[in-house]
N, C-alpha and C. Protein backbone atom coordinates (compact mmCIF):
# COMPACT_ATOMS: atom_id res chain seq x y z
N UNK A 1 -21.49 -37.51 59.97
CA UNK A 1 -21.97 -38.77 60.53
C UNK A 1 -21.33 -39.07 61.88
N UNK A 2 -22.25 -39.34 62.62
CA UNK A 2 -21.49 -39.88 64.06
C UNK A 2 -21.00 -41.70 63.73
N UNK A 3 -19.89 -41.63 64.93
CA UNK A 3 -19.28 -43.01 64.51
C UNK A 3 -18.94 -43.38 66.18
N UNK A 4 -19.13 -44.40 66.28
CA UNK A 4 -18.87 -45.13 67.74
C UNK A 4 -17.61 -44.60 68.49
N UNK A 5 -17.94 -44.36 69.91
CA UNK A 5 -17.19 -43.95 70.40
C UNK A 5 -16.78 -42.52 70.47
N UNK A 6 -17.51 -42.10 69.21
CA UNK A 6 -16.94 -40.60 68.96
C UNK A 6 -15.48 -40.95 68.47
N UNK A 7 -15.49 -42.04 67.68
CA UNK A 7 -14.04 -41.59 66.93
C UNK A 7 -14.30 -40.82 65.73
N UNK A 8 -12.82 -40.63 64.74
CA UNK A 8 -13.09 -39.97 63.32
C UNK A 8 -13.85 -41.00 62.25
N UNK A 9 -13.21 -42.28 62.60
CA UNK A 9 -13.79 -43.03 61.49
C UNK A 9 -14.41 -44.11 62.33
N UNK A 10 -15.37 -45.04 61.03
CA UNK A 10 -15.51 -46.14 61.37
C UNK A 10 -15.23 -47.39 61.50
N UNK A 11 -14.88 -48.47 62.43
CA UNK A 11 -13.81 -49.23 62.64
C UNK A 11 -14.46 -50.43 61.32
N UNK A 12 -13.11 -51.26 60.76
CA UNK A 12 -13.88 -52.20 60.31
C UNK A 12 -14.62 -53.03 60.52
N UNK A 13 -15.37 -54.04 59.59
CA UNK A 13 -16.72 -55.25 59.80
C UNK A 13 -15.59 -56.40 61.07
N UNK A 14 -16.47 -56.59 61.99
CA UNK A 14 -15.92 -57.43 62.70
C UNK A 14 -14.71 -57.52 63.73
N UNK A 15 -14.63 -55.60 64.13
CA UNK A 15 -13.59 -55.21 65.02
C UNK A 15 -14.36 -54.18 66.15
N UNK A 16 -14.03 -54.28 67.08
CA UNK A 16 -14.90 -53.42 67.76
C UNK A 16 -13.99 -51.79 68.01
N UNK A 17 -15.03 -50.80 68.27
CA UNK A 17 -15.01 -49.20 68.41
C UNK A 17 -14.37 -49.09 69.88
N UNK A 18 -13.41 -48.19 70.65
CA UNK A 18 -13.15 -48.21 71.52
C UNK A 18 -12.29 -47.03 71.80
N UNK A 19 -12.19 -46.24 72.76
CA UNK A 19 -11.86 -45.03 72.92
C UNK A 19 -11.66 -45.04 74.22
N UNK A 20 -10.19 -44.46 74.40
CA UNK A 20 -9.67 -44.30 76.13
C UNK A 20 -8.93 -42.89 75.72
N UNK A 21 -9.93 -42.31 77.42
CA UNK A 21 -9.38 -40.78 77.89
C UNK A 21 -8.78 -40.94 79.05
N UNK A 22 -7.71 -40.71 79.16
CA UNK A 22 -6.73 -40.36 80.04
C UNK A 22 -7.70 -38.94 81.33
N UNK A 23 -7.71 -39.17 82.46
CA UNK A 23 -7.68 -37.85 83.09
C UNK A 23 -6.48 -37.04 83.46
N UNK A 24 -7.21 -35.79 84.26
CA UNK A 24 -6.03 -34.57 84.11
C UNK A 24 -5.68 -34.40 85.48
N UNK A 25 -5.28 -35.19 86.68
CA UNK A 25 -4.96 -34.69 87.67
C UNK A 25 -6.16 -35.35 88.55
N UNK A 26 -6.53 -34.25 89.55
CA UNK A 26 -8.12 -35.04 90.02
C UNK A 26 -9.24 -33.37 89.50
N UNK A 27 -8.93 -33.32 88.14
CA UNK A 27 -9.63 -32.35 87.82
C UNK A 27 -10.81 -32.94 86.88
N UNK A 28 -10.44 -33.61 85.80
CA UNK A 28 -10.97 -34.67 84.69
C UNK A 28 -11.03 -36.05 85.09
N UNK A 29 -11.83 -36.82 84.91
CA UNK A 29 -11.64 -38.04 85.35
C UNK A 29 -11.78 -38.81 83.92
N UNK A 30 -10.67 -39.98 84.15
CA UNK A 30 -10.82 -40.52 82.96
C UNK A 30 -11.93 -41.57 82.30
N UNK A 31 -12.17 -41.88 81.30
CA UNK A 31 -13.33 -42.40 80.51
C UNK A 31 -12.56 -43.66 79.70
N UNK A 32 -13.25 -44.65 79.93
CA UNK A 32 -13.48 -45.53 78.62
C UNK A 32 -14.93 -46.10 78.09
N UNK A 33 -14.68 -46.42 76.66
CA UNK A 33 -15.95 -46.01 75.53
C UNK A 33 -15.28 -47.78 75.10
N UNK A 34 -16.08 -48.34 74.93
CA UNK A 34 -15.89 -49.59 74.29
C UNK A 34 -17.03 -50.37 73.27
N UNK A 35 -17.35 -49.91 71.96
CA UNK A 35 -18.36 -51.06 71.39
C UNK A 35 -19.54 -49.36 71.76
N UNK A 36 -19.41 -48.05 71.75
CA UNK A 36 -20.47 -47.22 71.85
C UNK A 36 -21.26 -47.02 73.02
N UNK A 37 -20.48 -47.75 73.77
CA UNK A 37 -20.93 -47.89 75.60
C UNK A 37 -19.53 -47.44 76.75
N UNK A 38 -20.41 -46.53 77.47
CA UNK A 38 -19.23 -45.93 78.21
C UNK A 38 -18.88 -46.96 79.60
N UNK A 39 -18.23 -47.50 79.55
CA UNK A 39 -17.90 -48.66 80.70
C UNK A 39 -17.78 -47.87 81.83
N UNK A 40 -16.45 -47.06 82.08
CA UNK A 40 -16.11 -46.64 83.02
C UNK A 40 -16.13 -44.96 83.24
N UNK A 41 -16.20 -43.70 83.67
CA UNK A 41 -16.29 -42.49 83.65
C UNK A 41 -16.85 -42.24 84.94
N UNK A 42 -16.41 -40.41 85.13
CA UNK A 42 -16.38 -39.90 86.51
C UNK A 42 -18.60 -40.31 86.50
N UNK A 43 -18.97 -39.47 85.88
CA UNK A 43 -20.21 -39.59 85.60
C UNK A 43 -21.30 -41.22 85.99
N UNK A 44 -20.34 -42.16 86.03
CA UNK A 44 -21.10 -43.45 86.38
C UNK A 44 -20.37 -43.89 88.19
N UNK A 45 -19.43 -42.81 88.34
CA UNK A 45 -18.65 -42.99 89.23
C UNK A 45 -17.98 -44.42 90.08
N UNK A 46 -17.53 -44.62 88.76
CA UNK A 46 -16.23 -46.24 88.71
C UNK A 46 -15.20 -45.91 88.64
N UNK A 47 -15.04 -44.53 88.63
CA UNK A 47 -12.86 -44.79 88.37
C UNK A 47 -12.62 -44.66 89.62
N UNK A 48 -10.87 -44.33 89.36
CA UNK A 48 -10.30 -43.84 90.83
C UNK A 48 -9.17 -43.68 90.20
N UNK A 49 -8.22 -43.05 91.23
CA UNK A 49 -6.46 -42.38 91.44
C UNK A 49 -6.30 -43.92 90.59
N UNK A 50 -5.03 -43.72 89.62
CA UNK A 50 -4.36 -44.65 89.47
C UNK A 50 -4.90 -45.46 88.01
N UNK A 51 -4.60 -46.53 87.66
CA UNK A 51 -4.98 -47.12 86.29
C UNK A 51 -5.98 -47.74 86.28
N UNK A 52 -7.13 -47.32 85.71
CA UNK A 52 -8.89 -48.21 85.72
C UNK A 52 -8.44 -48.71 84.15
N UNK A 53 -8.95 -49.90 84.29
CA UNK A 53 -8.69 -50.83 83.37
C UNK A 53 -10.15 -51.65 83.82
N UNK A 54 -10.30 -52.23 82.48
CA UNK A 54 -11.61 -52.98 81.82
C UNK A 54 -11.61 -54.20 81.00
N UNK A 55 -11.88 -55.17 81.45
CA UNK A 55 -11.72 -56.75 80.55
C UNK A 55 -12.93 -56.58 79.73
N UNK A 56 -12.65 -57.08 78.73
CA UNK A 56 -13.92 -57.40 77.72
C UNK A 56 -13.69 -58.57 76.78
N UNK A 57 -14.63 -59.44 77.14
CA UNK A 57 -14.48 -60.28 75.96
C UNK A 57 -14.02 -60.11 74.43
N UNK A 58 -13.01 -60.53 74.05
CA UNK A 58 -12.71 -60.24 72.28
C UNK A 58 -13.62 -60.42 71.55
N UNK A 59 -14.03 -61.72 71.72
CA UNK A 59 -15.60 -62.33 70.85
C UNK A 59 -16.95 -61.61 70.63
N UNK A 60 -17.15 -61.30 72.16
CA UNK A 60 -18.38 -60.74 71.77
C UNK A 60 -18.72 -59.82 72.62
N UNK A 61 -17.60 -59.02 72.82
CA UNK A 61 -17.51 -57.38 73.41
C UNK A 61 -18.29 -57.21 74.61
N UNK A 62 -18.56 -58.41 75.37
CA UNK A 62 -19.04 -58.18 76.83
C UNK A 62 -18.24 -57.77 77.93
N UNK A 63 -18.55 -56.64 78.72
CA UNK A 63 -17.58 -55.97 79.80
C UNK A 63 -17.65 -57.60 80.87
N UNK A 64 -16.18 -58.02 80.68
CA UNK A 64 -16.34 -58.86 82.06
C UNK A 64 -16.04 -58.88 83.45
N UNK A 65 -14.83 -57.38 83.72
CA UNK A 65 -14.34 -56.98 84.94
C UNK A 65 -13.48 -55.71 84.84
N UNK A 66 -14.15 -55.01 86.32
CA UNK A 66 -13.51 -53.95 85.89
C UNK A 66 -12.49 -53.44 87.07
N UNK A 67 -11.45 -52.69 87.08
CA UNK A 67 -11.16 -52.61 88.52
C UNK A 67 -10.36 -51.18 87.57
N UNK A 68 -9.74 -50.85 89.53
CA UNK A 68 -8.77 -49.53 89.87
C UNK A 68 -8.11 -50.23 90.64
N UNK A 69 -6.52 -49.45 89.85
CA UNK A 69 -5.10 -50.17 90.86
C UNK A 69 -4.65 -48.62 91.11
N UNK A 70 -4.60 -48.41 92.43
CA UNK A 70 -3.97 -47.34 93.14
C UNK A 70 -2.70 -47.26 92.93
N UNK A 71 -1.70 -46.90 91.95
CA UNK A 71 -0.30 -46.94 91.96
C UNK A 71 0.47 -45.62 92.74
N UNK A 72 -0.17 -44.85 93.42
CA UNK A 72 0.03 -43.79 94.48
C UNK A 72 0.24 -44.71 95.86
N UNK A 73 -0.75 -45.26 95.87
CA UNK A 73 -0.56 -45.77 97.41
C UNK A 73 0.19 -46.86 97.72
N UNK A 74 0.49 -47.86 96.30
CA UNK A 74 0.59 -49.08 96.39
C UNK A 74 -0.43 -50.06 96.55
C-alpha cells in the first residue's frame, strides 16, 4: 500500500503526513512532502543553498510561506 508522503506507515486520524529530504551538496536538491503534496523540490525549482523552510498552517495544512535563508553568504 502506498502511504502519504512515501512514508512506511500511515500517520494517525487527525495528524498530518510529512517528509523532509535533506540535499547532498549542489548535487541533490532537497525536498519537502507535506499532507502528500510536494511544497518545495529541485523539480518545482523553489529551493536554494542553505535552509528552505515552509510554514503551514497546523489546522488545516495550508502552505502559508515559503522561503530560503542563505547561511553561506549570510
Amino acid at each position: 500500500p502506498r502511504h502519504k508522503c512515501g512514508n512506511k506507515n500511515n500517520c494517525p486520524p487527525n495528524y498530518f503526513a510529512f517528509k523532509i529530504i535533506s540535499g547532498a551538496a549542489n548535487v541533490v536538491g532537497p525536498s519537502i512532502c507535506f499532507d502528500d503534496r510536494i511544497l518545495m523540490s529541485s523539480v518545482k525549482n523553489n529551493i536554494g543553498r542553505g535552509l528552505n523552510i515552509a510554514l503551514v498552517n497546523g489546522t488545516d495544512g495550508k502552505l502559508l510561506k515559503m522561503g530560503t535563508f542563505d547561511m553561506y553568504s549570510g
